[in-house]
PDB file of N, CA and C in Angstrom:
ATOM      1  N   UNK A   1      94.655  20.788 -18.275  1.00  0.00           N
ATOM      2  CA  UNK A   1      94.901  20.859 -19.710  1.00  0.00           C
ATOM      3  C   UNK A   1      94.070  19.800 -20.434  1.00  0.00           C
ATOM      4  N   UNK A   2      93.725  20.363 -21.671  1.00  0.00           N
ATOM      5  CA  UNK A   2      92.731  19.116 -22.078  1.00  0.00           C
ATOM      6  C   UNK A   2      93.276  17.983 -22.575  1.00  0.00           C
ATOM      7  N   UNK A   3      93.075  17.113 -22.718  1.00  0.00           N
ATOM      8  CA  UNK A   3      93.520  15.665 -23.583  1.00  0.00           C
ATOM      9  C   UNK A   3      93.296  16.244 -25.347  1.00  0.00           C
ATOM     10  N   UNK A   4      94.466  15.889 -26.485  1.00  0.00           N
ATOM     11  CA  UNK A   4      94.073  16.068 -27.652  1.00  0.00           C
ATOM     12  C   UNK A   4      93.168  15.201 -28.029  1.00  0.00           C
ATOM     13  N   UNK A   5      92.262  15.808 -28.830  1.00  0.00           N
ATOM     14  CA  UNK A   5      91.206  14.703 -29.633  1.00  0.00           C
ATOM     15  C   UNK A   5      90.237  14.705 -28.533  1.00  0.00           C
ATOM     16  N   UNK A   6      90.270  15.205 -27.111  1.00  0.00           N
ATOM     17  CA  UNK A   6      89.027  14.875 -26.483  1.00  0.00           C
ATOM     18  C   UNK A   6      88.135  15.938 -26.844  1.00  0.00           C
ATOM     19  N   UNK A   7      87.031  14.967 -26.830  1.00  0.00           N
ATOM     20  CA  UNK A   7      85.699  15.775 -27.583  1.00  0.00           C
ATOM     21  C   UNK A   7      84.968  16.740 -26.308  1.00  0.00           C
ATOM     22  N   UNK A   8      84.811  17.612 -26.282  1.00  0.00           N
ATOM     23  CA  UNK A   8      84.261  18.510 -25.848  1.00  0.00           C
ATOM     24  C   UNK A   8      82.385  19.015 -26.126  1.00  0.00           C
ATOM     25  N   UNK A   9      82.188  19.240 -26.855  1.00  0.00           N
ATOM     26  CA  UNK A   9      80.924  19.693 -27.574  1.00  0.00           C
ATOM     27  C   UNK A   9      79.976  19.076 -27.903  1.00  0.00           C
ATOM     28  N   UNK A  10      78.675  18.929 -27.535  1.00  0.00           N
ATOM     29  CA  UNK A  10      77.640  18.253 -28.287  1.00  0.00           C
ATOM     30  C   UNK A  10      77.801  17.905 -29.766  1.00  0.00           C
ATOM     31  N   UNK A  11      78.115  18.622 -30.661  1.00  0.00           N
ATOM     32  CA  UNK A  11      78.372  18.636 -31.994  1.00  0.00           C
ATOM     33  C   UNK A  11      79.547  17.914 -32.105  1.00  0.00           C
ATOM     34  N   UNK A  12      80.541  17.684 -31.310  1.00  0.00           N
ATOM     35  CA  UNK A  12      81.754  17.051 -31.770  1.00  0.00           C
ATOM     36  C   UNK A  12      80.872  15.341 -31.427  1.00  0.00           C
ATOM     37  N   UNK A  13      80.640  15.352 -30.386  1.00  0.00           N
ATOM     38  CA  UNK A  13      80.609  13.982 -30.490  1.00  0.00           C
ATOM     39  C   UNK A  13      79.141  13.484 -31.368  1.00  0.00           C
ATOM     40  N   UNK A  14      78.673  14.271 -31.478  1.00  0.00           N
ATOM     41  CA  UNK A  14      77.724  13.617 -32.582  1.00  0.00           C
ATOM     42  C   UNK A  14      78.354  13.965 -34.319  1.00  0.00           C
ATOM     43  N   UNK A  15      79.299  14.193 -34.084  1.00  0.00           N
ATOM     44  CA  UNK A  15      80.156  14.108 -35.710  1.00  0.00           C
ATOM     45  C   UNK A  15      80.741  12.966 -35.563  1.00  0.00           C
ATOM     46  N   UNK A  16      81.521  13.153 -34.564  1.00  0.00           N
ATOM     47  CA  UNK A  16      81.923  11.173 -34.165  1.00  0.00           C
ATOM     48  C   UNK A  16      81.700  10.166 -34.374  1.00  0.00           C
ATOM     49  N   UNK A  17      80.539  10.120 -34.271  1.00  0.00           N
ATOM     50  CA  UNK A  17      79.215   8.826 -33.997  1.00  0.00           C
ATOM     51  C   UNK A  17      79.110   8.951 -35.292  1.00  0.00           C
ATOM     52  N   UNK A  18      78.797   9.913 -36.588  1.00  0.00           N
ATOM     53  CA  UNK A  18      78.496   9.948 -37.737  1.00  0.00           C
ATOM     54  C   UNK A  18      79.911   9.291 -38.702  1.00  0.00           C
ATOM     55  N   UNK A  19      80.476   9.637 -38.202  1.00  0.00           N
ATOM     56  CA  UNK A  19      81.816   9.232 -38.990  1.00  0.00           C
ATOM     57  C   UNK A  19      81.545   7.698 -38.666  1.00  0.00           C
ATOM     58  N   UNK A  20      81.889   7.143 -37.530  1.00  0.00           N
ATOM     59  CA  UNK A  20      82.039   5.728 -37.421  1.00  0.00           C
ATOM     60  C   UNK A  20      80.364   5.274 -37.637  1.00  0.00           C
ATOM     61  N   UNK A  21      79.446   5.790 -38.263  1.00  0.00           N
ATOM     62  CA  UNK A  21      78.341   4.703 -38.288  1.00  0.00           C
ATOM     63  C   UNK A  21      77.546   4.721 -37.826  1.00  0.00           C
ATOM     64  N   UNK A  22      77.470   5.481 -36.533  1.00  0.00           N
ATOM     65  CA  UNK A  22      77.152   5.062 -34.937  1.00  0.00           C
ATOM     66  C   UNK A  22      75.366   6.352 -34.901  1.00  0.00           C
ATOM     67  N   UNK A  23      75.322   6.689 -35.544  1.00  0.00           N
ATOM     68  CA  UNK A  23      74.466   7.721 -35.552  1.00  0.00           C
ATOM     69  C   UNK A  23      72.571   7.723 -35.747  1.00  0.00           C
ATOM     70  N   UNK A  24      72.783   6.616 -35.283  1.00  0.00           N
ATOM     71  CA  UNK A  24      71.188   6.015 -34.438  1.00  0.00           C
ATOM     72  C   UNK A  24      70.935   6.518 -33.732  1.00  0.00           C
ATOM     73  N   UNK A  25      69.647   7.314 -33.941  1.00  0.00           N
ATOM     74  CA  UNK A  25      68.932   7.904 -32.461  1.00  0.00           C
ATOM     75  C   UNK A  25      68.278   7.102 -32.124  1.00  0.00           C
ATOM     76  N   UNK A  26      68.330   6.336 -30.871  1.00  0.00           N
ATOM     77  CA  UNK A  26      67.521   5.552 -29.850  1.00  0.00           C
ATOM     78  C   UNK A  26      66.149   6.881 -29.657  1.00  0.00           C
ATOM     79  N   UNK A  27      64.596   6.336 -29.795  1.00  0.00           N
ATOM     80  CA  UNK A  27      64.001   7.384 -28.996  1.00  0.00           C
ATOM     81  C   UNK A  27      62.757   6.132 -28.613  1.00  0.00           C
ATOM     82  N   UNK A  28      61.907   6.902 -27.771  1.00  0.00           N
ATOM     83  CA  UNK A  28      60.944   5.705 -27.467  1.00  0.00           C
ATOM     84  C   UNK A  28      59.740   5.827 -27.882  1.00  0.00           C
ATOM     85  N   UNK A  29      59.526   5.079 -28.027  1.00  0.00           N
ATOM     86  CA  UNK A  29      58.326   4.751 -28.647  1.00  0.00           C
ATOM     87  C   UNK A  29      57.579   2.872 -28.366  1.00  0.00           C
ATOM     88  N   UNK A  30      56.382   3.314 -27.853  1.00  0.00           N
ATOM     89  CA  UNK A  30      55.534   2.231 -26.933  1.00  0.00           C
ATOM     90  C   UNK A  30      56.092   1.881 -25.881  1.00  0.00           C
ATOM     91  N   UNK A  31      56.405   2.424 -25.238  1.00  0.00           N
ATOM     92  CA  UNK A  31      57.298   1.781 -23.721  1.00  0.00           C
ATOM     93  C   UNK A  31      58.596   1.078 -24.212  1.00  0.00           C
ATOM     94  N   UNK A  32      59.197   1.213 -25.814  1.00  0.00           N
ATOM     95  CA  UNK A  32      60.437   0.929 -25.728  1.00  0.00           C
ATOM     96  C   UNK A  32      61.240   1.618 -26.641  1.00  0.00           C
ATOM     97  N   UNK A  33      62.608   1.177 -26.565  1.00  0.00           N
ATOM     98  CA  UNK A  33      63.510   1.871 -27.551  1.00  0.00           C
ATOM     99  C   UNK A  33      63.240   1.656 -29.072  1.00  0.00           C
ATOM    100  N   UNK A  34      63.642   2.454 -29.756  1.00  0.00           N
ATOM    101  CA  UNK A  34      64.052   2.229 -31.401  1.00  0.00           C
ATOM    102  C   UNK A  34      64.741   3.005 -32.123  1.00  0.00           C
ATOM    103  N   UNK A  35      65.191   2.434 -33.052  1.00  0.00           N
ATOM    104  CA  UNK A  35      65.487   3.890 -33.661  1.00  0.00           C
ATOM    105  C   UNK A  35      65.338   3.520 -35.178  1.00  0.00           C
ATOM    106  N   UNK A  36      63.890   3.970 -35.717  1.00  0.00           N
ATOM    107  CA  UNK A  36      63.000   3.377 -36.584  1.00  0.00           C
ATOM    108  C   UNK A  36      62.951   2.890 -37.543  1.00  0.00           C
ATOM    109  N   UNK A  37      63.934   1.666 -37.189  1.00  0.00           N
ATOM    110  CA  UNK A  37      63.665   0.216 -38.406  1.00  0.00           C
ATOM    111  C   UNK A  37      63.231  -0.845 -38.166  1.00  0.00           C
ATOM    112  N   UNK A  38      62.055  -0.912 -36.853  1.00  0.00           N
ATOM    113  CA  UNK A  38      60.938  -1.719 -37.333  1.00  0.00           C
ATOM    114  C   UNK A  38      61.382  -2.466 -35.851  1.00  0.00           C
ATOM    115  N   UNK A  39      62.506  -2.362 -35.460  1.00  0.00           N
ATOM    116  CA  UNK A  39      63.158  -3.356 -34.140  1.00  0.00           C
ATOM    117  C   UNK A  39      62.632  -2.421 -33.374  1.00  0.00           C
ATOM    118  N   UNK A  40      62.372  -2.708 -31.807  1.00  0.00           N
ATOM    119  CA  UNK A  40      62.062  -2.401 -30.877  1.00  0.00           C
ATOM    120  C   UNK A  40      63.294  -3.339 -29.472  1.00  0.00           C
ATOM    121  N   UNK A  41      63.610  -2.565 -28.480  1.00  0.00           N
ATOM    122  CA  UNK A  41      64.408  -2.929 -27.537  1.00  0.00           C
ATOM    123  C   UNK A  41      63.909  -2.498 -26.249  1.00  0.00           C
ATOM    124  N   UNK A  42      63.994  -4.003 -25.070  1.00  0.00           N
ATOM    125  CA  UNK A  42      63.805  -3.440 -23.865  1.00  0.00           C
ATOM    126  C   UNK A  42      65.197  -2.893 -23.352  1.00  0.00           C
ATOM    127  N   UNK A  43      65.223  -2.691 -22.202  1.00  0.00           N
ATOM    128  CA  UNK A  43      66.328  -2.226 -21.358  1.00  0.00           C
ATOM    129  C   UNK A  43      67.069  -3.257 -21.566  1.00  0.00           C
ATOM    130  N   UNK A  44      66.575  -4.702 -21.254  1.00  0.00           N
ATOM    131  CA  UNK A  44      67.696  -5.978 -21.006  1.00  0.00           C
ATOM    132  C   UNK A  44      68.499  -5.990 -22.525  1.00  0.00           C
ATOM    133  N   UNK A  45      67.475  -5.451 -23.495  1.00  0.00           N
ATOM    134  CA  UNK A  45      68.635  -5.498 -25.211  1.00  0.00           C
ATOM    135  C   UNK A  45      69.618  -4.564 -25.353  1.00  0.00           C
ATOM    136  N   UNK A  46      70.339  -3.748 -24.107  1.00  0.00           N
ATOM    137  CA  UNK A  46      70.722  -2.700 -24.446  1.00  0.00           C
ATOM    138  C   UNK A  46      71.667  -2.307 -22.978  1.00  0.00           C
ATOM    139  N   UNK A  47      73.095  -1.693 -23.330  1.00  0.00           N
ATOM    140  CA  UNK A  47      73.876  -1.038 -22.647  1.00  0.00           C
ATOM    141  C   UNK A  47      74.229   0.053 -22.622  1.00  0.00           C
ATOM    142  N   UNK A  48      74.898   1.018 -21.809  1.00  0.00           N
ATOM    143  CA  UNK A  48      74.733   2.543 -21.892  1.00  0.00           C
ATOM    144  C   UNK A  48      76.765   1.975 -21.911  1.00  0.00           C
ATOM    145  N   UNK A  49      77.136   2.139 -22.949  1.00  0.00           N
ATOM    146  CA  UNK A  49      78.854   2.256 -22.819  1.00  0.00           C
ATOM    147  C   UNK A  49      79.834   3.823 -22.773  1.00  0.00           C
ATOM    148  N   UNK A  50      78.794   4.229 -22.639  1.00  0.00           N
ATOM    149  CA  UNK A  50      79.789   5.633 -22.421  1.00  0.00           C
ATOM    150  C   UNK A  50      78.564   7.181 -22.517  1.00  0.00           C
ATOM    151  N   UNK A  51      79.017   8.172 -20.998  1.00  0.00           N
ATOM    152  CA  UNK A  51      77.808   9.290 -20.924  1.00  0.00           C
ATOM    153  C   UNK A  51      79.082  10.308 -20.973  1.00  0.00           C
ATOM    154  N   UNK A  52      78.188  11.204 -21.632  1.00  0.00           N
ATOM    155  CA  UNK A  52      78.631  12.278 -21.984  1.00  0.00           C
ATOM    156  C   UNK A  52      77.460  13.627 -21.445  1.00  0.00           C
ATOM    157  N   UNK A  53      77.929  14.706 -20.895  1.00  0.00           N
ATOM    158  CA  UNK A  53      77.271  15.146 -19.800  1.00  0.00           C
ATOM    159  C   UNK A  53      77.637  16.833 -20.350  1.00  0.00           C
ATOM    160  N   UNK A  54      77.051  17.802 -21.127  1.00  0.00           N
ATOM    161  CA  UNK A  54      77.293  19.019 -21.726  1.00  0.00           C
ATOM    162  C   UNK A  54      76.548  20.478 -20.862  1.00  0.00           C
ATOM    163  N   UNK A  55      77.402  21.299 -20.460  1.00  0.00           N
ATOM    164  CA  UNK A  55      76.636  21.983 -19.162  1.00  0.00           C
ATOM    165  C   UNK A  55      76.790  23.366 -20.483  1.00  0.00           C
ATOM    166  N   UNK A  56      75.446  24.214 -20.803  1.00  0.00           N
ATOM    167  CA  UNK A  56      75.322  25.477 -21.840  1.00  0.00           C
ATOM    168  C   UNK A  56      76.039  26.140 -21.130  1.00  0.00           C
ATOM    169  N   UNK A  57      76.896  26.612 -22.107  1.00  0.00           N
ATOM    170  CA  UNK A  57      77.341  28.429 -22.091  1.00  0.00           C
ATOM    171  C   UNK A  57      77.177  29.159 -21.385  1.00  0.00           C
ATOM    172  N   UNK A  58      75.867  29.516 -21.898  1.00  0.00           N
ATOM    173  CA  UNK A  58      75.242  31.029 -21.566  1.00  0.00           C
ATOM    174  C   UNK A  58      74.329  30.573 -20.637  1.00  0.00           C
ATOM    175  N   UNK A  59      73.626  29.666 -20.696  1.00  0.00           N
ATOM    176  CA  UNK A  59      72.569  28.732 -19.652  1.00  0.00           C
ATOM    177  C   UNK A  59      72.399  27.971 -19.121  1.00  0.00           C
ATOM    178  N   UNK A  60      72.184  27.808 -18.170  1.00  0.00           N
ATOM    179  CA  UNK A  60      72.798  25.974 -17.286  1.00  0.00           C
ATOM    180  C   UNK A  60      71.514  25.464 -17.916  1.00  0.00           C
ATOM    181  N   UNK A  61      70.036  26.155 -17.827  1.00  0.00           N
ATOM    182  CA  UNK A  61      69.206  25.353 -18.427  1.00  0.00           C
ATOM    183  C   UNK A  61      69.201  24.220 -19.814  1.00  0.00           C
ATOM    184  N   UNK A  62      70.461  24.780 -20.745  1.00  0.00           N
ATOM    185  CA  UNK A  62      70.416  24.546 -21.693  1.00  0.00           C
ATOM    186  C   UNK A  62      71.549  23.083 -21.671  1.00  0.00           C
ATOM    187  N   UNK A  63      71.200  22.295 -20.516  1.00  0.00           N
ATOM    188  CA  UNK A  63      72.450  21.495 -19.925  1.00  0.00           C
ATOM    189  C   UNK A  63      71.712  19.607 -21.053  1.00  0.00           C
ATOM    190  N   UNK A  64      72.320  19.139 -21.095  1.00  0.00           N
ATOM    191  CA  UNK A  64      72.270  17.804 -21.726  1.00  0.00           C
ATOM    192  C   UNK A  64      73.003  16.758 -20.882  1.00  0.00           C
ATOM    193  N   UNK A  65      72.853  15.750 -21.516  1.00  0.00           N
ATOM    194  CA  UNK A  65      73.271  14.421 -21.916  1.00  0.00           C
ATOM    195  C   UNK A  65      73.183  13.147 -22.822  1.00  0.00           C
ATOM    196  N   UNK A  66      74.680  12.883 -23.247  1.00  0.00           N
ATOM    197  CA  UNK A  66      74.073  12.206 -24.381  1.00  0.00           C
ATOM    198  C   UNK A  66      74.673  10.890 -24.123  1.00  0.00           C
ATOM    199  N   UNK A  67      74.018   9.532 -23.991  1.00  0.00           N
ATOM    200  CA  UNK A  67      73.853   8.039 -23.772  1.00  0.00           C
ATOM    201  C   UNK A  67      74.748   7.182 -25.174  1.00  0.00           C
ATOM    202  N   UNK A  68      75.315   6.995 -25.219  1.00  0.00           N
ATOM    203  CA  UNK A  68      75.643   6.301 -26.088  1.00  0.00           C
ATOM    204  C   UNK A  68      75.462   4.943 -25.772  1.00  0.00           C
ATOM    205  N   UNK A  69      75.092   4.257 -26.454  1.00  0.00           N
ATOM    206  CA  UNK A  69      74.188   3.138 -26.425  1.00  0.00           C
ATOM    207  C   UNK A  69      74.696   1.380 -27.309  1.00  0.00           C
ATOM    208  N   UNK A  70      74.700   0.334 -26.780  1.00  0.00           N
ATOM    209  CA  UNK A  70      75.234  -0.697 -27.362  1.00  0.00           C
ATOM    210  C   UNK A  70      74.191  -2.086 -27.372  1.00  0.00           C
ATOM    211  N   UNK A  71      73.074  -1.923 -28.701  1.00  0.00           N
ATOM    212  CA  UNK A  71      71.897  -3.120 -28.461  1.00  0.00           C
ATOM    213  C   UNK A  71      72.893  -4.805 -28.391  1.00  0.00           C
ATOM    214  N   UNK A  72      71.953  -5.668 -27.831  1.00  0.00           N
ATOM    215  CA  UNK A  72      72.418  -7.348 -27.723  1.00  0.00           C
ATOM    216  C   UNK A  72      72.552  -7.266 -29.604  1.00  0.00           C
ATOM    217  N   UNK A  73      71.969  -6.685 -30.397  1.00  0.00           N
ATOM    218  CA  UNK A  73      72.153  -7.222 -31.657  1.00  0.00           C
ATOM    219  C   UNK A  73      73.595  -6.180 -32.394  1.00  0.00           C
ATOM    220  N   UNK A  74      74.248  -5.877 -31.613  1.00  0.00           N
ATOM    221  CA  UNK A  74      75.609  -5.012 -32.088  1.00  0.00           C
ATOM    222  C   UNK A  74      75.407  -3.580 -32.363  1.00  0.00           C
ATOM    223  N   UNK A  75      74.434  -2.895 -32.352  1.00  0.00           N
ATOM    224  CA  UNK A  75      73.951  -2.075 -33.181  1.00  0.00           C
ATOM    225  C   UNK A  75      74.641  -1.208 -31.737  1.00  0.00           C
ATOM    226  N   UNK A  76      74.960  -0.370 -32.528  1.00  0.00           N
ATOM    227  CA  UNK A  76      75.567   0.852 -31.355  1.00  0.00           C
ATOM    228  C   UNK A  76      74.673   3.036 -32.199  1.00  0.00           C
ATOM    229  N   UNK A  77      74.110   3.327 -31.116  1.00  0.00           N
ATOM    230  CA  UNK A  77      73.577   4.538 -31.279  1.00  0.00           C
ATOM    231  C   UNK A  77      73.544   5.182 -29.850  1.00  0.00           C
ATOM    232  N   UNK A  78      72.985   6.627 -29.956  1.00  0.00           N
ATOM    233  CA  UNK A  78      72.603   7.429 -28.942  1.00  0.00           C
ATOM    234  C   UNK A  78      71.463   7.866 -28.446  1.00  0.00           C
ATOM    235  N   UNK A  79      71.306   8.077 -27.374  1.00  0.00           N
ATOM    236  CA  UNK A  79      69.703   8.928 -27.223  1.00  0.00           C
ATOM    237  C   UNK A  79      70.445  10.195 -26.340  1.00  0.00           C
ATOM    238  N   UNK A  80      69.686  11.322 -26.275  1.00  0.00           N
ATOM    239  CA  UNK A  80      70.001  12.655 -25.986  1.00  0.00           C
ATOM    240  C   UNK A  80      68.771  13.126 -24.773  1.00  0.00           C
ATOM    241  N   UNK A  81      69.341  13.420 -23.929  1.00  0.00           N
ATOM    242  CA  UNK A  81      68.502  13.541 -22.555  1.00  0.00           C
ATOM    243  C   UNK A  81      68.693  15.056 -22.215  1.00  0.00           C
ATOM    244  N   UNK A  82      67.813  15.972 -22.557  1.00  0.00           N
ATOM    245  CA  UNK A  82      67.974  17.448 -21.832  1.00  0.00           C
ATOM    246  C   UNK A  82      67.359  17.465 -20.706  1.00  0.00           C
ATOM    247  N   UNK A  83      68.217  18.286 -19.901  1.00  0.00           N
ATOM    248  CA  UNK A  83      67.937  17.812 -18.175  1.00  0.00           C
ATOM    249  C   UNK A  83      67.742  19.380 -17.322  1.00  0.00           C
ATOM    250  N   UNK A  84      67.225  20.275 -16.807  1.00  0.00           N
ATOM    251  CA  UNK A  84      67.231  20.974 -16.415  1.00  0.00           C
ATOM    252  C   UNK A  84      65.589  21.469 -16.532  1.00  0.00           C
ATOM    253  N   UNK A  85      65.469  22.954 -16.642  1.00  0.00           N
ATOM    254  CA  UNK A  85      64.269  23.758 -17.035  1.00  0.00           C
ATOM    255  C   UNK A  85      63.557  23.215 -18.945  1.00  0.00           C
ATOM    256  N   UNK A  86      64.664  22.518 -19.515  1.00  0.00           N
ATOM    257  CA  UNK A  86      64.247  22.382 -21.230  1.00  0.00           C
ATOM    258  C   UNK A  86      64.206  20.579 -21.268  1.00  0.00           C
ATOM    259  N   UNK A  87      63.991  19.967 -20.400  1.00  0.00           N
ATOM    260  CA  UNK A  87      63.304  18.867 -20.121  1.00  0.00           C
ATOM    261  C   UNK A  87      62.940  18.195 -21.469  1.00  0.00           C
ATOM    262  N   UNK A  88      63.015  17.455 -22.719  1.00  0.00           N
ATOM    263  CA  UNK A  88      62.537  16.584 -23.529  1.00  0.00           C
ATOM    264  C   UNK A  88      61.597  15.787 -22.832  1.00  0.00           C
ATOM    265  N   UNK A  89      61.502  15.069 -22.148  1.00  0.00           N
ATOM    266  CA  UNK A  89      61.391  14.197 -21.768  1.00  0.00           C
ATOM    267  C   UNK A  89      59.848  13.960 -20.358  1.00  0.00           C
ATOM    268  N   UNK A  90      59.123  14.170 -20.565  1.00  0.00           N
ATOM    269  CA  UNK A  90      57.670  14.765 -19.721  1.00  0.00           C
ATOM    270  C   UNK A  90      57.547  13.234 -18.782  1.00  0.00           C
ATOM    271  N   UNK A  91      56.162  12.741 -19.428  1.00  0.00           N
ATOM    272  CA  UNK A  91      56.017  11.789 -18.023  1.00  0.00           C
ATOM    273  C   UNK A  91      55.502  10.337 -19.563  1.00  0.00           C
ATOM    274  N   UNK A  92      56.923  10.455 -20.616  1.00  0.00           N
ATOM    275  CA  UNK A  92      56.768   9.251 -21.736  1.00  0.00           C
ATOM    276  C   UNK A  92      57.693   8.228 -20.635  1.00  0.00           C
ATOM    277  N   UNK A  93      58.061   7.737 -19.974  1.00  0.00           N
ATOM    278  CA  UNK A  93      58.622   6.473 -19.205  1.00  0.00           C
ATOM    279  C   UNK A  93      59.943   6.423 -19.747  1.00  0.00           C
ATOM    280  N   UNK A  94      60.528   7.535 -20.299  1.00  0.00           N
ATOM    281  CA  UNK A  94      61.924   7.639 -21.029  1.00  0.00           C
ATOM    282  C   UNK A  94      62.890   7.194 -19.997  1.00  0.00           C
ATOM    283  N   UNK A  95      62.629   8.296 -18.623  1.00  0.00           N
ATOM    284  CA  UNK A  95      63.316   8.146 -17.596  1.00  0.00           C
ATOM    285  C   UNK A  95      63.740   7.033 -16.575  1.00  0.00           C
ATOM    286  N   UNK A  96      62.644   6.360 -16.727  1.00  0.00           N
ATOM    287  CA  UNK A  96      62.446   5.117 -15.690  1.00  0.00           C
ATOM    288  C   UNK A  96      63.362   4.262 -16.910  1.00  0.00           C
ATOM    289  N   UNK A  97      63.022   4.009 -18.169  1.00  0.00           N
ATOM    290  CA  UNK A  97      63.379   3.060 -18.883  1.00  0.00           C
ATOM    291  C   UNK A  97      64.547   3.556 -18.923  1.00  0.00           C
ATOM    292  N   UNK A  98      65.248   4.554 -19.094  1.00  0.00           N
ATOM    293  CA  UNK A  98      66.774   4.694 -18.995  1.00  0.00           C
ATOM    294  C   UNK A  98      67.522   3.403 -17.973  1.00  0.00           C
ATOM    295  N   UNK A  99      66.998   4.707 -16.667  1.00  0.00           N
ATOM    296  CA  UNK A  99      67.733   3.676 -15.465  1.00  0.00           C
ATOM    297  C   UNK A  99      67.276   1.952 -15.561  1.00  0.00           C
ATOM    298  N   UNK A 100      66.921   1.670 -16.622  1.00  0.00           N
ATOM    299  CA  UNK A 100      66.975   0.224 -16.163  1.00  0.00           C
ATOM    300  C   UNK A 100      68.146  -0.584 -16.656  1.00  0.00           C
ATOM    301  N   UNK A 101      68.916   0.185 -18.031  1.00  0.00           N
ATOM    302  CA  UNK A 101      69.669  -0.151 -18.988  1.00  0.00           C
ATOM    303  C   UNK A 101      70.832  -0.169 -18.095  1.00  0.00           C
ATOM    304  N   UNK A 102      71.888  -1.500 -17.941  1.00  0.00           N
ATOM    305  CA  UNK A 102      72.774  -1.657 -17.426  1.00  0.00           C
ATOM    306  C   UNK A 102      74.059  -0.980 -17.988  1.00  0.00           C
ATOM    307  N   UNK A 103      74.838  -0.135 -16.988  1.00  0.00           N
ATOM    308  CA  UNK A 103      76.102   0.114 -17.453  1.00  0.00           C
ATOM    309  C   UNK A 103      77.503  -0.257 -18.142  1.00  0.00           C
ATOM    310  N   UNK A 104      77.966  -0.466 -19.004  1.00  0.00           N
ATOM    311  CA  UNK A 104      79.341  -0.639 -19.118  1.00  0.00           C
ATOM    312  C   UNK A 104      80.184   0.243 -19.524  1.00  0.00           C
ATOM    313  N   UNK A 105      80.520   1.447 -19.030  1.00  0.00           N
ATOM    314  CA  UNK A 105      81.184   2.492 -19.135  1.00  0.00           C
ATOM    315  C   UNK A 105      82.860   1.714 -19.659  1.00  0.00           C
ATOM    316  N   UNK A 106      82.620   2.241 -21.245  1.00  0.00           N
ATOM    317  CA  UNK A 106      83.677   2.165 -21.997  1.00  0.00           C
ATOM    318  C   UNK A 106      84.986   3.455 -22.038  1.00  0.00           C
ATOM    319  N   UNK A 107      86.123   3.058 -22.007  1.00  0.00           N
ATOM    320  CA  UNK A 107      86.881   4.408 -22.569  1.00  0.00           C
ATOM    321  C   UNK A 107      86.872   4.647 -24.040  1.00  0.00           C
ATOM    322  N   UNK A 108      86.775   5.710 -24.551  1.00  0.00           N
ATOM    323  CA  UNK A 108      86.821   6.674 -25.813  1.00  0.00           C
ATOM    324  C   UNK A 108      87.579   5.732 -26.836  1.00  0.00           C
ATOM    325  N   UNK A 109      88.694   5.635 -26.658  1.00  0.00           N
ATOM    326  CA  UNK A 109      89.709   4.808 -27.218  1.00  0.00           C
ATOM    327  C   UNK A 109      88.896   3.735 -28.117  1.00  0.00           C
ATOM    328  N   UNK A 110      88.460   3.150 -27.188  1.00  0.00           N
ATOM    329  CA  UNK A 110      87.488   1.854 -27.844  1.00  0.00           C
ATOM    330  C   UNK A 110      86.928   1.896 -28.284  1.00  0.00           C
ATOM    331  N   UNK A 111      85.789   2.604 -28.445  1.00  0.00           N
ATOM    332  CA  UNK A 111      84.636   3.255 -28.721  1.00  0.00           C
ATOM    333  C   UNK A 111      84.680   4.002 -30.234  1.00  0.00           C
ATOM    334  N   UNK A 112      85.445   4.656 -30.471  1.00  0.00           N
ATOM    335  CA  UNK A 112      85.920   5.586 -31.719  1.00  0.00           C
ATOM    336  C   UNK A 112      87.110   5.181 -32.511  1.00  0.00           C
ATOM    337  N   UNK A 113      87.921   3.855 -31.964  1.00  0.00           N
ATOM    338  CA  UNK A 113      89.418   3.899 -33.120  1.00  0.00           C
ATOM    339  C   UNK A 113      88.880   2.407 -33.700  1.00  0.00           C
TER     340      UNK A 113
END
């Protein structure tokens, strides 16, 4: 049975993130993060506090993930990783620079109230 209020949907949790603020797209650019106001972040400026993992409908190709993200300077946003046959993500160092970003897997609770 599901939990109430648990978010389900790509679209729910990026309404989420919009409501509280949170609605920074991390993307990369020069071998690092931003999300374009002029700051730039390595891996060490930055935590992954909570993944969210969306498998399509109709298509497994059409499968995601979305990073929610916590910089050393407070700033909390997302980056969006399509993973299958619809790949974003080619040979820009997105991937490598992901895995370098240390975990702190937050619960929801925290995160959104």
């Amino acid at each position: 049975m599901e939990k109430p209020g648990r978010m389900t949907t790509l679209l729910e949790v990026l309404e989420r993130l919009r409501i509280k603020n949170y609605a920074n797209e991390f993307v990369m650019q020069d071998g690092k993060f931003t999300i374009g106001n002029g700051k730039f972040y390595d891996p060490s400026d930055l935590k992954i506090i909570k993944t969210y993992r969306f498998e399509g409908d109709s298509n497994p190709s059409d499968s995601c993930a979305l990073y929610l993200i916590e910089a050393s300077d407070g700033l909390i946003g997302y980056t969006i990783d399509a993973y299958g046959a619809q790949s974003n993500h080619e040979d820009d160092g997105y991937d490598e620079f992901l895995t370098k970003i240390p975990v702190q897997d937050r619960e929801e609770q925290m995160i959104f109230e």
